[in-house]
C-alpha atoms as a PDB file:
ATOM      1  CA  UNK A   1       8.403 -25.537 106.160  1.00  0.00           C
ATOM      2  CA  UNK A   2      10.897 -22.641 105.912  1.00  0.00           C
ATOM      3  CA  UNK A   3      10.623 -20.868 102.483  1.00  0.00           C
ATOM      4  CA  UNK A   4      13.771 -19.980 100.416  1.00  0.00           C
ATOM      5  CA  UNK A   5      14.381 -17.393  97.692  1.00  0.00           C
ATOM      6  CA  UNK A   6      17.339 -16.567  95.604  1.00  0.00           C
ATOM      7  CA  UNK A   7      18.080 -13.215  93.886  1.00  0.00           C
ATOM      8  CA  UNK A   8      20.642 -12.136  91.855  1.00  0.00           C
ATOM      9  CA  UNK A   9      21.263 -14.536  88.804  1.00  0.00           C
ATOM     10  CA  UNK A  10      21.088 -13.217  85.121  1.00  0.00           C
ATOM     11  CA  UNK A  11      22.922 -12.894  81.968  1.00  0.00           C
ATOM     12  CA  UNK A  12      26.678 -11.997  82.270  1.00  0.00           C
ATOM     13  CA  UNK A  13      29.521 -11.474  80.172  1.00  0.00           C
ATOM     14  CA  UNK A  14      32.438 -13.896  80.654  1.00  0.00           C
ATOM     15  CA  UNK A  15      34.819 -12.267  83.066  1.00  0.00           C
ATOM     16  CA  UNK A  16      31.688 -10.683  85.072  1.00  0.00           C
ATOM     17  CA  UNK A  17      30.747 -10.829  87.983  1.00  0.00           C
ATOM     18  CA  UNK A  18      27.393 -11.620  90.335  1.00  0.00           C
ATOM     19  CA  UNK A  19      26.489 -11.912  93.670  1.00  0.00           C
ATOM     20  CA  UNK A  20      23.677 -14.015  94.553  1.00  0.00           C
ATOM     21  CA  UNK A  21      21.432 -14.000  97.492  1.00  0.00           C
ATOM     22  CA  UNK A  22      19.043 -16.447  99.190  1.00  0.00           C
ATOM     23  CA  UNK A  23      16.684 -15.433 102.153  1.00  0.00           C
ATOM     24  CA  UNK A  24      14.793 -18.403 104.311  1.00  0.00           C
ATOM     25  CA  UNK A  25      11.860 -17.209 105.840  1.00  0.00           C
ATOM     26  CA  UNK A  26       9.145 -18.844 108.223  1.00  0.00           C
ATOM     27  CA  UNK A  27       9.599 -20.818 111.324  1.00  0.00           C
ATOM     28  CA  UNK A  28      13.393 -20.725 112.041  1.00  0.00           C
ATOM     29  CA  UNK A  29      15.038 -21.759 115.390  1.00  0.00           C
ATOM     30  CA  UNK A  30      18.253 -21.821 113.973  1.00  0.00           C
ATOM     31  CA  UNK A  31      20.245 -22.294 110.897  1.00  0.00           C
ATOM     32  CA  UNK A  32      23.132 -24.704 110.417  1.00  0.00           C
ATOM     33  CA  UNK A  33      24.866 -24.840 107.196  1.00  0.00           C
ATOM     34  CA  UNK A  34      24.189 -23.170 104.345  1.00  0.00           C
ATOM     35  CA  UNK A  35      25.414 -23.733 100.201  1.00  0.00           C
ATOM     36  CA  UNK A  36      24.914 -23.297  97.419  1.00  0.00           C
ATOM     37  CA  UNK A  37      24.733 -26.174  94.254  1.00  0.00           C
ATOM     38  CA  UNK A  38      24.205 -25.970  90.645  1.00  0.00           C
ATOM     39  CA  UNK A  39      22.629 -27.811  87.733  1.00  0.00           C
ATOM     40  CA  UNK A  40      24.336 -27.540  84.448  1.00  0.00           C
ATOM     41  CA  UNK A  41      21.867 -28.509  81.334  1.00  0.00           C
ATOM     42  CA  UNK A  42      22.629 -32.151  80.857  1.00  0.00           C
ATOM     43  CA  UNK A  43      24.282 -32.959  84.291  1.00  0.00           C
ATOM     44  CA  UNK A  44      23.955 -33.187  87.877  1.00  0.00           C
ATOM     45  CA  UNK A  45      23.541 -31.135  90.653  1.00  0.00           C
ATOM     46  CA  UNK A  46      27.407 -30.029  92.078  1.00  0.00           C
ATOM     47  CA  UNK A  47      28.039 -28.332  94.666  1.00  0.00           C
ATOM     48  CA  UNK A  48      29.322 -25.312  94.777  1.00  0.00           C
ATOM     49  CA  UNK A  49      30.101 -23.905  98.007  1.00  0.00           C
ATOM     50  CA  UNK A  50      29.075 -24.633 102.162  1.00  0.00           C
ATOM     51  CA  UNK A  51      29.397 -22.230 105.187  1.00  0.00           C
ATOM     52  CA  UNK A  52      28.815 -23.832 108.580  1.00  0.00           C
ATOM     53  CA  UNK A  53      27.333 -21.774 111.535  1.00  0.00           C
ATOM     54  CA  UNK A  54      30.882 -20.795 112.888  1.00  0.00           C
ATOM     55  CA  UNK A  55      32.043 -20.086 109.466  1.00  0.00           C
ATOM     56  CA  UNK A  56      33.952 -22.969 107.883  1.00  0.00           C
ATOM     57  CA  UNK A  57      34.017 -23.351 104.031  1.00  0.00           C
ATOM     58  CA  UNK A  58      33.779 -25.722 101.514  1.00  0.00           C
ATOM     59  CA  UNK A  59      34.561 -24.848  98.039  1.00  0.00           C
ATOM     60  CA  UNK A  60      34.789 -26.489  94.563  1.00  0.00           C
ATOM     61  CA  UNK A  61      37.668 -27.244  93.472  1.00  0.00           C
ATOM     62  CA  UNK A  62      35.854 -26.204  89.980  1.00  0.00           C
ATOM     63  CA  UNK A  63      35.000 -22.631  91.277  1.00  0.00           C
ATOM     64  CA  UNK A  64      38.254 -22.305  93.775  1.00  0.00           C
ATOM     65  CA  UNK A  65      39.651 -18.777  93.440  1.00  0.00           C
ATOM     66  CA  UNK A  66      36.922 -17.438  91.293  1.00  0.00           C
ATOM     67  CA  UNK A  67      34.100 -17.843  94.316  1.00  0.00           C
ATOM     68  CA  UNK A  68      33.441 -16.373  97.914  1.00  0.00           C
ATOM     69  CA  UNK A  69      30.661 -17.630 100.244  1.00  0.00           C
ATOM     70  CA  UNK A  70      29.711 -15.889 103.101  1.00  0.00           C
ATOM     71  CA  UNK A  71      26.355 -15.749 105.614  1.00  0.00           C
ATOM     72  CA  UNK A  72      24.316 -12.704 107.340  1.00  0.00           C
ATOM     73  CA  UNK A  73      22.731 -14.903 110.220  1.00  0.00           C
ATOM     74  CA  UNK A  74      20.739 -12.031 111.941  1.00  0.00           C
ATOM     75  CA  UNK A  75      19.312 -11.761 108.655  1.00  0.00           C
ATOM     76  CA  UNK A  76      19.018 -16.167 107.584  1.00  0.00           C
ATOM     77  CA  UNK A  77      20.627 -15.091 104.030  1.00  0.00           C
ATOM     78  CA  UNK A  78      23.369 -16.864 103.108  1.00  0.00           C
ATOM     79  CA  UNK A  79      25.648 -15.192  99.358  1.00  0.00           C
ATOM     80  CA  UNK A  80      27.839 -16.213  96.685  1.00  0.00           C
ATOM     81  CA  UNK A  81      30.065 -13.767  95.331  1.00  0.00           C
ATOM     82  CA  UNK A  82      30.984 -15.149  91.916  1.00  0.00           C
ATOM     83  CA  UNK A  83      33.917 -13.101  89.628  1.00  0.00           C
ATOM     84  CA  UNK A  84      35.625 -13.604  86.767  1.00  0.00           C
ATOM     85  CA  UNK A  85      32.308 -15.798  85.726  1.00  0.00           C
ATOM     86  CA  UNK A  86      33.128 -18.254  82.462  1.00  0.00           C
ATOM     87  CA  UNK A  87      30.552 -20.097  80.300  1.00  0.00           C
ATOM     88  CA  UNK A  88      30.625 -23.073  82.056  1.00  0.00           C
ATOM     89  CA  UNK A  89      29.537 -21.508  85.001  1.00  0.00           C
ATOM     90  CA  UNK A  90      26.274 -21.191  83.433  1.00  0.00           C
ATOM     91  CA  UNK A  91      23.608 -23.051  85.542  1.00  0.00           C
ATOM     92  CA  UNK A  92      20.767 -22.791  87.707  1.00  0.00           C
ATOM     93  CA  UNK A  93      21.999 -22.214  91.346  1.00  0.00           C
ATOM     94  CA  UNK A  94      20.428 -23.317  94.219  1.00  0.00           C
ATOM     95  CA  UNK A  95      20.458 -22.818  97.974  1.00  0.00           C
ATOM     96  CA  UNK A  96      20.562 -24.935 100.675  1.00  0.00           C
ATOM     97  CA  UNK A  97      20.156 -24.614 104.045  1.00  0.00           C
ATOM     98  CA  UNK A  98      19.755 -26.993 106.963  1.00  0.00           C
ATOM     99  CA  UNK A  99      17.103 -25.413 109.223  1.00  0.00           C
ATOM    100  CA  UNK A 100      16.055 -26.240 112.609  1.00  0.00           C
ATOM    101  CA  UNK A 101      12.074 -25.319 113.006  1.00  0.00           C
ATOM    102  CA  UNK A 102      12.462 -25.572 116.913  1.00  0.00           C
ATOM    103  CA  UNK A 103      14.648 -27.567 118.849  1.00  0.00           C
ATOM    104  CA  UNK A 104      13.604 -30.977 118.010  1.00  0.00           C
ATOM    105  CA  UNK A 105      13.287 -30.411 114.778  1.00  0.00           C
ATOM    106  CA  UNK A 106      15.668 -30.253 111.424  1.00  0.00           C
ATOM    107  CA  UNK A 107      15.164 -30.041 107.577  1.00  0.00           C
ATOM    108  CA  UNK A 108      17.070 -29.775 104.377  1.00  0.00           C
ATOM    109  CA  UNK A 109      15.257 -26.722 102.357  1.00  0.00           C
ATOM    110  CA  UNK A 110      16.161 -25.643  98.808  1.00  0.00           C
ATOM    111  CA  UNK A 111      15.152 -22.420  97.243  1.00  0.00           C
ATOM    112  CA  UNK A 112      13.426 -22.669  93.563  1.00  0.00           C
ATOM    113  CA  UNK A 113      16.616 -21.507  91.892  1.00  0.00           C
ATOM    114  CA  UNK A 114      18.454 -18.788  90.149  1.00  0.00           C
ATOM    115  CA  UNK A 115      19.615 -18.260  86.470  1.00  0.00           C
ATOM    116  CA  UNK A 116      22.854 -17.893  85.721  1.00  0.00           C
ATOM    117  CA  UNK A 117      23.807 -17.526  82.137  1.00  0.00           C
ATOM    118  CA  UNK A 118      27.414 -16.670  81.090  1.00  0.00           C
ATOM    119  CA  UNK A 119      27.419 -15.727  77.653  1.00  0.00           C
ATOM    120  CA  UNK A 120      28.857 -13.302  75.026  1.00  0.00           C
END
C-alpha cells in the first residue's frame, strides 16, 4: 500500500492563507487523480478539490475562487493553495489519490489528515 502524508495545516487568521501538501510514497506505477476532502466537526466528509492526470479540475462550489489545486507528478505530491481562509473552512483535510501499484493494479489511498483551524 502506497503511504500518504499531508503538511501544511495549522492555525490561521481569517483572511490567511495556507498551502497544503501531500506526498504518496511506496510502490507507485502511476497516479491518476488526486483531491483533496474535508471533515468539518459534526459533518461529513466534502470534497474539496480533484486534479486528473492531464490536469482537469474539480472545485467546490463552497471553496470556488478562494482555492487552487495543482499536482507535481515527478514528485507524486499533489497541493491546495487555500487564501482568503474563513472559519468555516476549519476542518481536517485529507488527500486522496487513486494509485496504480503496477499495471494491474489500482487503489484509493488517503493520507491521515491535516489541521486546519481558522480562527481569530
Amino acid at each position: 500500500q502506497a503511504q500518504l502524508v499531508e503538511s501544511g495545516g495549522g492555525l490561521v487568521q481569517p483572511g490567511g492563507s495556507l498551502r497544503l501538501s501531500c506526498t504518496a510514497s511506496g510502490t507507485i506505477y502511476r497516479i491518476d487523480t488526486m483531491g483533496w476532502y474535508r471533515e468539518a466537526p459534526g459533518k461529513r466528509r466534502e470534497l474539496v478539490a480533484t486534479i486528473t492526470n492531464d490536469g482537469s479540475t474539480d472545485v467546490a462550489e463552497s471553496v470556488k475562487g478562494r482555492v487552487t489545486i495543482s499536482r507535481n507528478n515527478a514528485e507524486n505530491t499533489v497541493y491546495l493553495q487555500m487564501i482568503d481562509l474563513k472559519p468555516e473552512d476549519t476542518a481536517v483535510y485529507y488527500c486522496n489519490m487513486d494509485i496504480w501499484r503496477d499495471v494491474n493494479e489500482v487503489r484509493i489511498s488517503w493520507g491521515q489528515g491535516t489541521q486546519v483551524t481558522v480562527s481569530s
